[in-house]
N, C-alpha and C. Protein backbone atom coordinates (compact mmCIF):
# COMPACT_ATOMS: atom_id res chain seq x y z
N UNK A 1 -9.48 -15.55 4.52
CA UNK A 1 -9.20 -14.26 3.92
C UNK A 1 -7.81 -13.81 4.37
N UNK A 2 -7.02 -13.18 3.75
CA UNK A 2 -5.56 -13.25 3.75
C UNK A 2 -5.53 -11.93 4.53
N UNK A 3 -4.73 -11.04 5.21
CA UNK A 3 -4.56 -10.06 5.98
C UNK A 3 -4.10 -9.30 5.30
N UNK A 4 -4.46 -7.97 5.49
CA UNK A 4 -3.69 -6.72 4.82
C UNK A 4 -2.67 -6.13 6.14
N UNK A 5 -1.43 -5.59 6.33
CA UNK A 5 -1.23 -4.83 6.77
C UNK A 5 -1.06 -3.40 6.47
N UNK A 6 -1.39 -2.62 7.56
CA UNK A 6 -1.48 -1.18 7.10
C UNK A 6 -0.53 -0.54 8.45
N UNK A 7 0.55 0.11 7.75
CA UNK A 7 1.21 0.65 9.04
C UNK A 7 0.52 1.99 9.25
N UNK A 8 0.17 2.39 10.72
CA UNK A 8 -0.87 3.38 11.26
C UNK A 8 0.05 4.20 11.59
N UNK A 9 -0.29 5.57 11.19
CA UNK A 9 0.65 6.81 11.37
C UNK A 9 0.24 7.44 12.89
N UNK A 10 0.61 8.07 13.93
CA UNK A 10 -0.19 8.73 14.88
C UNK A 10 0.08 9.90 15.07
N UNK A 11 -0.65 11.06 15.74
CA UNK A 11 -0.56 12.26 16.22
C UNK A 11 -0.57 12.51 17.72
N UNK A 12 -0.76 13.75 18.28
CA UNK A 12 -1.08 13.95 19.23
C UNK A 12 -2.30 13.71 19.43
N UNK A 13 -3.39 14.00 18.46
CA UNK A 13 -4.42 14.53 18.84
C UNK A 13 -5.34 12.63 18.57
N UNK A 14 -4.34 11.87 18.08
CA UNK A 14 -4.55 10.38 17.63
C UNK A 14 -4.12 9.65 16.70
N UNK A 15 -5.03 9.32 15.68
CA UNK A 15 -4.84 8.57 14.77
C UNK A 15 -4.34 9.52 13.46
N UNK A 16 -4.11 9.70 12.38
CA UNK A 16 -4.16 10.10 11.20
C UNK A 16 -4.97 10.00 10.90
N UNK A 17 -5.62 10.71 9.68
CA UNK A 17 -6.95 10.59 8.50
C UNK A 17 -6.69 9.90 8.07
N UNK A 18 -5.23 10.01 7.39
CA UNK A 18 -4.85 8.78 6.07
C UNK A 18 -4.76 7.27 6.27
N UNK A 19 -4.13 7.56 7.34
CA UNK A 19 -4.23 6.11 7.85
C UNK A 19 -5.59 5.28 8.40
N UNK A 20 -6.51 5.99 8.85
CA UNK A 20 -7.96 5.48 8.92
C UNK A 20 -8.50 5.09 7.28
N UNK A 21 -8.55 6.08 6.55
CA UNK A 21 -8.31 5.79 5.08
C UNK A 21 -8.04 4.39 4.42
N UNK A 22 -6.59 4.21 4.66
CA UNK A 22 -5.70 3.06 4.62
C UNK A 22 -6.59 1.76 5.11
N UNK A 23 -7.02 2.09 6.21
CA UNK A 23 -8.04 0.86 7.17
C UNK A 23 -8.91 0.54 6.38
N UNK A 24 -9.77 1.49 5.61
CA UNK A 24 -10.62 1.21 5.19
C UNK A 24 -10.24 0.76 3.62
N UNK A 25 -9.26 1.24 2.98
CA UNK A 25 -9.11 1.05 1.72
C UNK A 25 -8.51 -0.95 1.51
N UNK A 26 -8.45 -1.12 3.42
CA UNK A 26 -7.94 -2.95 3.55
C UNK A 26 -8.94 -3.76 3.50
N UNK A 27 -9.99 -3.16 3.64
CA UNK A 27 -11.25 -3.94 3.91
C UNK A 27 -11.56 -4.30 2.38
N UNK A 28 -11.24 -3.78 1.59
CA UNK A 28 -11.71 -4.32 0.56
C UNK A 28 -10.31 -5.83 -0.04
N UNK A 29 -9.58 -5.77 0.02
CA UNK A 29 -8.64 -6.81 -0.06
C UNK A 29 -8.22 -7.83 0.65
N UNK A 30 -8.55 -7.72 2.03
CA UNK A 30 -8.57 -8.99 3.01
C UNK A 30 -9.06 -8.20 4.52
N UNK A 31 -8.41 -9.08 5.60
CA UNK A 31 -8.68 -8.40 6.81
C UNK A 31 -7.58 -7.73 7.31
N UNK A 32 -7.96 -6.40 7.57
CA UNK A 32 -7.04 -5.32 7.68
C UNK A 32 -6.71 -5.86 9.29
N UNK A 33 -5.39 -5.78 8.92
CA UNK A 33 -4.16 -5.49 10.72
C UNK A 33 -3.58 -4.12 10.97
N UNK A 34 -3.70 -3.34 11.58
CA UNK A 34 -3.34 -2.62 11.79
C UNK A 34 -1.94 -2.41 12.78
N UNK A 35 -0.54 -2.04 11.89
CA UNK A 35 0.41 -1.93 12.80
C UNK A 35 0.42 -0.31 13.19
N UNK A 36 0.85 -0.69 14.76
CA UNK A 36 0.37 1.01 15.55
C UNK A 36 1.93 1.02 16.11
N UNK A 37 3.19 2.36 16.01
CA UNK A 37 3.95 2.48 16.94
C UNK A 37 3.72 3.23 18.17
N UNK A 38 3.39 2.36 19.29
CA UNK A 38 2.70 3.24 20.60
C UNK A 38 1.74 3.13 20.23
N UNK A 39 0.90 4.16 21.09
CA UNK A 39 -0.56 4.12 21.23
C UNK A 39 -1.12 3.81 22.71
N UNK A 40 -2.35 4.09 22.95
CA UNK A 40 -2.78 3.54 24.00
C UNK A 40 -3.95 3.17 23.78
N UNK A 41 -4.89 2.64 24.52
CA UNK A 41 -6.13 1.90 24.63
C UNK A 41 -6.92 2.85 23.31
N UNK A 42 -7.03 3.96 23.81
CA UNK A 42 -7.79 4.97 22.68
C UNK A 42 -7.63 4.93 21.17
N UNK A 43 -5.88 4.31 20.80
CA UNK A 43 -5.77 3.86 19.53
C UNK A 43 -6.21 3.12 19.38
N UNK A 44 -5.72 1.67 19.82
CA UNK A 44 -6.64 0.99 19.42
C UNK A 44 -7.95 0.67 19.05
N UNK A 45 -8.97 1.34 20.46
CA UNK A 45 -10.41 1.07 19.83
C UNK A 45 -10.65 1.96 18.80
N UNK A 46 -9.98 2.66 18.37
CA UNK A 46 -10.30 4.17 17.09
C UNK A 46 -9.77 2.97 16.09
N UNK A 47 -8.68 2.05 16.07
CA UNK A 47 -8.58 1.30 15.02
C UNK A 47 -9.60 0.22 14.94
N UNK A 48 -10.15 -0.53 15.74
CA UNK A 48 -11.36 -1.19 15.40
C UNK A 48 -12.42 -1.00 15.19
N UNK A 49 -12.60 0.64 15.53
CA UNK A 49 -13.83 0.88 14.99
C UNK A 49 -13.81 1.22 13.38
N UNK A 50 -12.59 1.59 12.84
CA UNK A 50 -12.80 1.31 11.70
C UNK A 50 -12.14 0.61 10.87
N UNK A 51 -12.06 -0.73 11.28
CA UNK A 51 -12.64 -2.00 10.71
C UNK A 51 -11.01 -2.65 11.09
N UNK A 52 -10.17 -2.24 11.54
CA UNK A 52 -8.99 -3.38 11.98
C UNK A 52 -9.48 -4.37 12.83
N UNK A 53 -9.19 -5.53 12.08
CA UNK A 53 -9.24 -6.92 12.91
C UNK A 53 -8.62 -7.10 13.80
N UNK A 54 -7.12 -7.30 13.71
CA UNK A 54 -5.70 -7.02 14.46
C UNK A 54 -5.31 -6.09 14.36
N UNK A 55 -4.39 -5.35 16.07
CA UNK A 55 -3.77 -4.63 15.57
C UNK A 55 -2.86 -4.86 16.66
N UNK A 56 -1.86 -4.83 15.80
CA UNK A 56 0.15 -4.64 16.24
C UNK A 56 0.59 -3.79 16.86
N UNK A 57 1.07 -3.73 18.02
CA UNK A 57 1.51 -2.67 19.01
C UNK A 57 2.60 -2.81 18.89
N UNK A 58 3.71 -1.98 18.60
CA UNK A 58 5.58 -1.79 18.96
C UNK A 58 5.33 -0.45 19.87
N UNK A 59 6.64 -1.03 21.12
CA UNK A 59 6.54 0.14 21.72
C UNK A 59 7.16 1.38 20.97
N UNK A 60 6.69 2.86 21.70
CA UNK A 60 7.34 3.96 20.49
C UNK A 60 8.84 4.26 20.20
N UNK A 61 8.91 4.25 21.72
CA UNK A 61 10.43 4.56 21.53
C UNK A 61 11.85 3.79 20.62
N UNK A 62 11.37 2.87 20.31
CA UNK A 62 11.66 1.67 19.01
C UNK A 62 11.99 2.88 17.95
N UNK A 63 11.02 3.57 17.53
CA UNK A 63 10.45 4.15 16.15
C UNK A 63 11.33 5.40 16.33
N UNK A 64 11.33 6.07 17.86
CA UNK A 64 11.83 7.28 17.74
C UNK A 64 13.21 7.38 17.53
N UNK A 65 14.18 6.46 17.61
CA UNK A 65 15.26 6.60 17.19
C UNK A 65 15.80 7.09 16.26
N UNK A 66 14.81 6.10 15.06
CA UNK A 66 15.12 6.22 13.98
C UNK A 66 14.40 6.59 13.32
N UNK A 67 14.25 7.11 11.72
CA UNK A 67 13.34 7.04 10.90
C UNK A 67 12.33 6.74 10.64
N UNK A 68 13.14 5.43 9.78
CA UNK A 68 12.22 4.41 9.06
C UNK A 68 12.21 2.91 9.44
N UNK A 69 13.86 2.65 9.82
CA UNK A 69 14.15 1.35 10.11
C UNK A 69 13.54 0.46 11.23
N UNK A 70 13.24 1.08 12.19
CA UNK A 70 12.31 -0.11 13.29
C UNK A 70 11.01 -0.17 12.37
N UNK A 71 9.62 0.88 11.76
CA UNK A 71 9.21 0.58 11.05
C UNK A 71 8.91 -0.88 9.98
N UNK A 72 10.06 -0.51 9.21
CA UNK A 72 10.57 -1.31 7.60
C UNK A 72 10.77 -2.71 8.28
N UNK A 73 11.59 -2.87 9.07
CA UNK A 73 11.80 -4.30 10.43
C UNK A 73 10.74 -5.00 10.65
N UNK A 74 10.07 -4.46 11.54
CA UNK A 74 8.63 -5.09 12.04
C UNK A 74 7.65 -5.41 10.78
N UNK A 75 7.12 -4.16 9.62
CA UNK A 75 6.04 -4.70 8.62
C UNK A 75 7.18 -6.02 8.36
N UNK A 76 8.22 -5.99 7.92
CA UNK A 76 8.82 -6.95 7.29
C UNK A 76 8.73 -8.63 8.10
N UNK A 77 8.48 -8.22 9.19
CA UNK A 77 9.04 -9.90 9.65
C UNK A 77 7.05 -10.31 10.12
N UNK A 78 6.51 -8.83 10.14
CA UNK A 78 4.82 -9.69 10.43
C UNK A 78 4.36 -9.90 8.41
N UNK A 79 5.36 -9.28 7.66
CA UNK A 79 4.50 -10.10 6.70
C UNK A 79 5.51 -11.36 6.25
N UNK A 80 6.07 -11.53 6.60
CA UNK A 80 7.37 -12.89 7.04
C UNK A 80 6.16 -14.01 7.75
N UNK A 81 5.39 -13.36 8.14
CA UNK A 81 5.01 -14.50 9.38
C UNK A 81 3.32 -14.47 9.06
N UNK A 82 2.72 -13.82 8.33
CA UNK A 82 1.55 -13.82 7.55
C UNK A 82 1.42 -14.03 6.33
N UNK A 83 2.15 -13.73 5.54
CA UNK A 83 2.45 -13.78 3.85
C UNK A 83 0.44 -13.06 3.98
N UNK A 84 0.74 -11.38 3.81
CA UNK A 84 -0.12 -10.51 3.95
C UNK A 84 -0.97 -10.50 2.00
N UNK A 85 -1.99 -10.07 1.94
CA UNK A 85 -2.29 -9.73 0.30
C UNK A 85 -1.32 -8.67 0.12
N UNK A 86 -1.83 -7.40 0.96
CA UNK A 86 -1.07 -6.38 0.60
C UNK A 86 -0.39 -5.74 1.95
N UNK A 87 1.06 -4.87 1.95
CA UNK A 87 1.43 -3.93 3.12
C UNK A 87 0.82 -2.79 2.54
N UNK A 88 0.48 -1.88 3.04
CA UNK A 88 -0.41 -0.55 2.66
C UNK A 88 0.46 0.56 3.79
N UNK A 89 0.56 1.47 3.59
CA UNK A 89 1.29 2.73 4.05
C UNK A 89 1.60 3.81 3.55
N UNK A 90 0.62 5.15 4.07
CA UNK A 90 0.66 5.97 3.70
C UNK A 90 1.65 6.83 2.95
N UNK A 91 1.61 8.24 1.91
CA UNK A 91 2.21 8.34 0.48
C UNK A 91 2.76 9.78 1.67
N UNK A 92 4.29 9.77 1.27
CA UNK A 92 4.79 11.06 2.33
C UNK A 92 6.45 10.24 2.01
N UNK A 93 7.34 11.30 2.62
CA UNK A 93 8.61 10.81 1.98
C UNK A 93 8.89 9.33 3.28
N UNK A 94 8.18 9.60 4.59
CA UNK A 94 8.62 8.77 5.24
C UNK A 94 7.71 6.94 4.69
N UNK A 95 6.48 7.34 4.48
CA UNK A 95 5.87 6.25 3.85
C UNK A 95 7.03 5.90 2.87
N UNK A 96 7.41 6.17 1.83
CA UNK A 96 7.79 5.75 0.27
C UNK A 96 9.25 5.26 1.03
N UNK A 97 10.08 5.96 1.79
CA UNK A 97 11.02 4.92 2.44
C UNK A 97 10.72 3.61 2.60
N UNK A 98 9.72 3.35 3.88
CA UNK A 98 9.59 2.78 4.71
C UNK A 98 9.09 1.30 3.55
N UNK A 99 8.29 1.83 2.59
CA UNK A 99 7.53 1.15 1.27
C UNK A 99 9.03 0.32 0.73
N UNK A 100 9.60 1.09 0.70
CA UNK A 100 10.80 0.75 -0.37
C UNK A 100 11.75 -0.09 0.13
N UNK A 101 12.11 -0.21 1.78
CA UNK A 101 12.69 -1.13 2.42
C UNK A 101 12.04 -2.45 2.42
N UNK A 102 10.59 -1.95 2.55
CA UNK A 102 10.31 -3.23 3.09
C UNK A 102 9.63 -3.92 1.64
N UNK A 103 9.52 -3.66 0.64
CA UNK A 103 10.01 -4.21 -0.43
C UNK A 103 11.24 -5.07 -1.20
N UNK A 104 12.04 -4.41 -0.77
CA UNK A 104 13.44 -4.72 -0.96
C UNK A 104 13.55 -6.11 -0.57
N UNK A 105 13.11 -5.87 0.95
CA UNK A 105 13.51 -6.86 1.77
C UNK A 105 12.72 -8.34 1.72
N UNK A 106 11.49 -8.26 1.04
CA UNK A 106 10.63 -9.28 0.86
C UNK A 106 10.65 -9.48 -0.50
N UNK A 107 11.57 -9.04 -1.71
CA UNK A 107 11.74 -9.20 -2.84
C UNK A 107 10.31 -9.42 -3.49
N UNK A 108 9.54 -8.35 -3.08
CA UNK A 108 8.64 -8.11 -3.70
C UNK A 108 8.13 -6.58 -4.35
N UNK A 109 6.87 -6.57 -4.96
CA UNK A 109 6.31 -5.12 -5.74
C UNK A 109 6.45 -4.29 -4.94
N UNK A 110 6.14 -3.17 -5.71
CA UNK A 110 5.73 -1.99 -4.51
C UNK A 110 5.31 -0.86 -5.81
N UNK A 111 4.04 -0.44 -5.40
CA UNK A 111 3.22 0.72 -6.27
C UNK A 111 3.27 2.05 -5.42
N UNK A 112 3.53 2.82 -5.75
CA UNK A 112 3.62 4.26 -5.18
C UNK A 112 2.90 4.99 -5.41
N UNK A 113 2.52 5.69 -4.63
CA UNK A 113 1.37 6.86 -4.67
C UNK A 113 0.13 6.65 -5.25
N UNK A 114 -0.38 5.22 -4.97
CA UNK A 114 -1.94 5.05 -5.48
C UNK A 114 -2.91 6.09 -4.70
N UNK A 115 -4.02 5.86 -5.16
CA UNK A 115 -5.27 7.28 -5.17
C UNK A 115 -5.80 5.72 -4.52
N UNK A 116 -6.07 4.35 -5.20
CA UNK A 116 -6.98 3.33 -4.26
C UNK A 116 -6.53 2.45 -4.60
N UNK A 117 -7.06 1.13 -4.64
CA UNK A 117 -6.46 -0.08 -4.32
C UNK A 117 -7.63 -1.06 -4.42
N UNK A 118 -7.58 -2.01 -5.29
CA UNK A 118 -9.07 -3.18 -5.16
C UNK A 118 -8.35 -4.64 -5.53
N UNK A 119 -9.34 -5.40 -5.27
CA UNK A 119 -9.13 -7.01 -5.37
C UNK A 119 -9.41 -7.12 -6.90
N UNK A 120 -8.61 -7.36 -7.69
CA UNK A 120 -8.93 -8.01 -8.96
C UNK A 120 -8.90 -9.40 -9.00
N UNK A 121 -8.57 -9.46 -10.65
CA UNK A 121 -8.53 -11.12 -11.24
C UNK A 121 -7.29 -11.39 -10.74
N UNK A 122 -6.21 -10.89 -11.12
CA UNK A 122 -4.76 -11.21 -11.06
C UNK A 122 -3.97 -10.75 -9.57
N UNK A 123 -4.79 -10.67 -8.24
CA UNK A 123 -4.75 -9.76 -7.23
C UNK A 123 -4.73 -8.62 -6.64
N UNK A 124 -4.00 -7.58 -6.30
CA UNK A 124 -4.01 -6.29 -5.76
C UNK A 124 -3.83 -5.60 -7.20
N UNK A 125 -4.78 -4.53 -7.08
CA UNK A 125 -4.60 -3.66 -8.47
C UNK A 125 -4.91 -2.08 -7.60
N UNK A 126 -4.00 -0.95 -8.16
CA UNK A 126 -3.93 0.11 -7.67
C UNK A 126 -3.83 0.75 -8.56
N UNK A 127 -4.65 2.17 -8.44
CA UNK A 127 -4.78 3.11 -9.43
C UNK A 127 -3.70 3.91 -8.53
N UNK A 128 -3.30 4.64 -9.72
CA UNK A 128 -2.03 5.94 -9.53
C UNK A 128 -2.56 7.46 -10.48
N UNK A 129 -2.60 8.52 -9.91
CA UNK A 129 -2.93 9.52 -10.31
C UNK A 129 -1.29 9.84 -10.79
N UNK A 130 -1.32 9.94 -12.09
CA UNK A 130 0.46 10.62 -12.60
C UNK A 130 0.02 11.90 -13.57
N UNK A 131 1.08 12.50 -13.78
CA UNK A 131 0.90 13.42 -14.71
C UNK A 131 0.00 14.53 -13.96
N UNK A 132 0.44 15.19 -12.82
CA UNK A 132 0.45 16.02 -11.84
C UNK A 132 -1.63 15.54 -11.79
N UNK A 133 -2.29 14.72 -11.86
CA UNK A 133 -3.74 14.13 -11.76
C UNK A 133 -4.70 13.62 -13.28
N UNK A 134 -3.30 13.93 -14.18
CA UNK A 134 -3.82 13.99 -15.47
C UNK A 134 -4.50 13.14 -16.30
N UNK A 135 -3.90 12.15 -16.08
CA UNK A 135 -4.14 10.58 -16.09
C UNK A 135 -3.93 9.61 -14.77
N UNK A 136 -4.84 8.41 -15.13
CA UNK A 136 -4.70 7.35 -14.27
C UNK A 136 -4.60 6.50 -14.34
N UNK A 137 -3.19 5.64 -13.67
CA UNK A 137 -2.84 4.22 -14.71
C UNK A 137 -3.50 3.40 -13.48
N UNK A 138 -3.77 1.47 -14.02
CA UNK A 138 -4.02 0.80 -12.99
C UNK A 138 -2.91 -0.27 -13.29
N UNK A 139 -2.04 -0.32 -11.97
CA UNK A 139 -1.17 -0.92 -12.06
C UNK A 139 -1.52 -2.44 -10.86
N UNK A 140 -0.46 -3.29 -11.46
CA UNK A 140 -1.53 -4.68 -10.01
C UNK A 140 0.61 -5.29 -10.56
N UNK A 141 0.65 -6.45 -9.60
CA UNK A 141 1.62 -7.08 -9.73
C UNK A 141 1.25 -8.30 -10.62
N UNK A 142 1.89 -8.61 -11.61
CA UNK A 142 1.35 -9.61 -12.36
C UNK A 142 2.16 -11.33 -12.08
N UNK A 143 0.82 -12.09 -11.88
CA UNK A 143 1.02 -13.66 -11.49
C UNK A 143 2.05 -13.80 -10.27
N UNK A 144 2.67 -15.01 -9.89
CA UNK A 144 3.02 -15.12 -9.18
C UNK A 144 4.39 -15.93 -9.38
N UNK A 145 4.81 -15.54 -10.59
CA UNK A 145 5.98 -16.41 -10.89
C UNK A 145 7.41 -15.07 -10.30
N UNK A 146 8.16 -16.61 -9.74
CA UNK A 146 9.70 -15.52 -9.13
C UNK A 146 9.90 -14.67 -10.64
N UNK A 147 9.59 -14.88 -11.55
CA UNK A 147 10.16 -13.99 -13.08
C UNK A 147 9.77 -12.35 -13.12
N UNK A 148 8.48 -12.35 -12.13
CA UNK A 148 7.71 -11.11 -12.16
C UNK A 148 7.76 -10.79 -11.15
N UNK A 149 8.52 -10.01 -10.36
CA UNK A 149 8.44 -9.58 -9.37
C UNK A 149 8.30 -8.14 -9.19
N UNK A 150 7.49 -6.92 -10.30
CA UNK A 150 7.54 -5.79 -10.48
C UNK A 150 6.35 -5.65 -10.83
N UNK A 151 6.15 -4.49 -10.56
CA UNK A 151 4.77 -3.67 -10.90
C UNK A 151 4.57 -3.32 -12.41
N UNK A 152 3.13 -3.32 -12.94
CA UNK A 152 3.35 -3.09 -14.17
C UNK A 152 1.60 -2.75 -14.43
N UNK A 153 1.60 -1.57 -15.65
CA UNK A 153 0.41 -1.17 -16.15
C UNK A 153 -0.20 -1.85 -16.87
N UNK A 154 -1.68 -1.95 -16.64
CA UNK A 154 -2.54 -2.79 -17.89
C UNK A 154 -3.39 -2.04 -17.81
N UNK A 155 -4.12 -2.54 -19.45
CA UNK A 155 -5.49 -1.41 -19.84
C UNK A 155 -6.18 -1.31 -18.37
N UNK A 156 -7.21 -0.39 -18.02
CA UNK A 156 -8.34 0.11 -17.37
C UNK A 156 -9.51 -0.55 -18.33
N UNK A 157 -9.13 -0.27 -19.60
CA UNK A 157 -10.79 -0.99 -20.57
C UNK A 157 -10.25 -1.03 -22.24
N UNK A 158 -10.73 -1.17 -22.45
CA UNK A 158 -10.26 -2.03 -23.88
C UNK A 158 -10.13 -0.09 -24.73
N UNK A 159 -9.25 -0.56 -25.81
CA UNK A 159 -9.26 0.74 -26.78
C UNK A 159 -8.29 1.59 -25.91
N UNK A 160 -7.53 1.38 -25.22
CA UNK A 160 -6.83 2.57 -24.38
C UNK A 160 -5.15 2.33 -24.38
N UNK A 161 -5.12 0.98 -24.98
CA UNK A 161 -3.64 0.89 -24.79
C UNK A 161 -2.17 1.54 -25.93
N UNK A 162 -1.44 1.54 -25.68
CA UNK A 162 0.02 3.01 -26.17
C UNK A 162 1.19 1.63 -26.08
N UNK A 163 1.63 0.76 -26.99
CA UNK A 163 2.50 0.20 -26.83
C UNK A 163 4.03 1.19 -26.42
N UNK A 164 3.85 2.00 -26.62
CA UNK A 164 5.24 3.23 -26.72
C UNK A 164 5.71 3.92 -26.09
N UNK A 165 4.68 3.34 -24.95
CA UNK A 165 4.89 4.29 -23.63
C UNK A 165 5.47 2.90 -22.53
N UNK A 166 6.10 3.49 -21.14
CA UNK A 166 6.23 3.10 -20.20
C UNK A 166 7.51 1.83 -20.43
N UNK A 167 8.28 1.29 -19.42
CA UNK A 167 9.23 0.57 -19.85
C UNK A 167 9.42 -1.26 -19.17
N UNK A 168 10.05 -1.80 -19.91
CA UNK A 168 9.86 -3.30 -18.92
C UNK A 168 8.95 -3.73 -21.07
N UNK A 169 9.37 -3.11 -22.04
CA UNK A 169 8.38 -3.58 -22.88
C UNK A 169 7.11 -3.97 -22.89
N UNK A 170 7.01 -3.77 -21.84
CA UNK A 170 4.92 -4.11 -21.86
C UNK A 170 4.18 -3.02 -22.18
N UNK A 171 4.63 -1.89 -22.02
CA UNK A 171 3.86 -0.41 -22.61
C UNK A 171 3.29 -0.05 -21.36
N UNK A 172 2.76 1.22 -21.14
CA UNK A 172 1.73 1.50 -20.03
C UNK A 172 0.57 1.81 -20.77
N UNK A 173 -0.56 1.69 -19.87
CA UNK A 173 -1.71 1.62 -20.13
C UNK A 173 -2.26 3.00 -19.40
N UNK A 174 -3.47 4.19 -20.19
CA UNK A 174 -3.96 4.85 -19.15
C UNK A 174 -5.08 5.15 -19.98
N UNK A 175 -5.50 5.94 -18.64
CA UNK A 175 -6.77 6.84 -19.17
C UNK A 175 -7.25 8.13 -18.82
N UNK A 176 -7.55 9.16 -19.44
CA UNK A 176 -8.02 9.95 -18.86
C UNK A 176 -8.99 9.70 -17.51
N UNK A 177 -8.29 10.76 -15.93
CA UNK A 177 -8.84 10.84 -15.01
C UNK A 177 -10.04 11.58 -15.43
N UNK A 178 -11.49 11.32 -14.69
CA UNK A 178 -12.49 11.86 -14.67
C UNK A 178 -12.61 13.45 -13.87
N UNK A 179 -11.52 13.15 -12.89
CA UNK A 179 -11.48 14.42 -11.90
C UNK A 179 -10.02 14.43 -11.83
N UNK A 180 -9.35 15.44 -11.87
CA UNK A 180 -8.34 15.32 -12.02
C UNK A 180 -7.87 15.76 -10.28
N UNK A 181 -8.02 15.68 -9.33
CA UNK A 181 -7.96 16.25 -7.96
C UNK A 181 -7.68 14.66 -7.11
N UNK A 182 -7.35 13.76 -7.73
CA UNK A 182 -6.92 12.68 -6.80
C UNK A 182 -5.56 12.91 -6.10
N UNK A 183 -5.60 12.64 -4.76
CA UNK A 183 -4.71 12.29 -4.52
C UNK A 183 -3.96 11.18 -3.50
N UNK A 184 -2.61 11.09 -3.89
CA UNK A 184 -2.28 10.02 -3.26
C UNK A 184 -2.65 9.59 -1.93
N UNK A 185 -2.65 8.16 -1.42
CA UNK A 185 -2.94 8.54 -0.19
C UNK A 185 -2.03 6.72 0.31
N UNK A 186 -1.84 6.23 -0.61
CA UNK A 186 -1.35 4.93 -0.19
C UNK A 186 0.34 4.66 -0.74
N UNK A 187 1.03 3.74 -0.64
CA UNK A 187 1.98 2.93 -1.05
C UNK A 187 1.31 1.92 -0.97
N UNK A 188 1.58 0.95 -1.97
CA UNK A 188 1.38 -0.48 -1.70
C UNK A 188 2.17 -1.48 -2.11
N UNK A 189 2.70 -2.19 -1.04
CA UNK A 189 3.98 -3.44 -0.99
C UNK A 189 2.90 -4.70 -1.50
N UNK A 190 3.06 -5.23 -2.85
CA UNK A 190 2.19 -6.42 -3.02
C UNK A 190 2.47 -7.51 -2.52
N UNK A 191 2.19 -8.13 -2.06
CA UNK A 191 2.21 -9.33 -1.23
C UNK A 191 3.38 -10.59 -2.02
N UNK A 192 3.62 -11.05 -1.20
CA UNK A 192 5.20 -12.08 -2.07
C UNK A 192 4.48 -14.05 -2.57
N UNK A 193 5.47 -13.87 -3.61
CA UNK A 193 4.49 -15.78 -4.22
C UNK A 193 5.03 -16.33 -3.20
């Protein structure tokens, strides 16, 4: 089973919600790793108890320098050294950086602001709440050829597709959300061919 990484946000008081979230939203796509900046014993077992296999320690002061960049560095060279399904990291301006470097840098996808995330036919597929919750597209990275290296919408279910919308000529695909109150809670870096 291929590893997810999920970079783990922390507080004072511990872990993040979202990022426990994140843990759990890995379990369904491979075995979740959890990268932690800092932490002590208490993080960690709070990350295995819900459900990290591994988890990645950088010391903090790495992180506090900067931003994003020790971050974007490290996911980048452990999924260098795992070829991960998915990087997963929470939706916030510092997530969507951190998403976007380390995309860049592995010349691979990256889906923004998914609501969830599941194992399909064609691999990682992520729903996105757009249109302030209005609709919900499911976007996945398609095949594994160097030609496709971008994210892109396909139907949810047959009868739903809008050739006229969305760009890259493939159209986007959506559907009316059932609840319109989703919200983001992930980035997701799709994993590289």
């Amino acid at each position: 089973m291929a590893e997810v990484l999920v970079l783990v946000e922390t507080q004072d008081a511990g872990v993040r919600k979202a990022s426990l979230e994140l843990l759990t939203l890995a379990r369904r796509l491979g075995a979740p790793a959890a990268v932690v900046f800092g932490g002590g014993d208490d993080v960690v077992a709070t990350l295995g108890e819900y459900g990290a296999e591994r988890v990645y320690t950088v010391p903090a002061e790495d992180a506090q320098q900067y931003l994003s960049l020790p971050q974007a560095e490290v996911l980048v060279e452990l999924a260098r050294r795992s070829s991960p399904a998915a990087v997963l990291v929470t939706s916030g301006p510092e997530g969507k950086d951190i998403a976007a470097r380390v995309a860049v840098r592995l010349d691979s996808g990256i889906i923004t602001d998914a609501v969830d995330v599941t194992a399909g036919d064609g691999g990682v597929q992520a729903r996105q709440s757009v249109f302030s919750g209005t609709w919900l597209a499911t976007s996945r990275r398609p095949g594994h050829s160097r030609h496709h290296r971008h994210a892109q919408c396909h139907p949810p279910r047959a009868g739903t597709h809008n050739p006229h919308s969305g760009a890259g000529g493939g159209g986007a695909h959506r559907r009316r959300a059932r609840r319109p109150d989703h919200r983001p809670v992930t980035q997701a870096v799709l994993g590289q061919a």
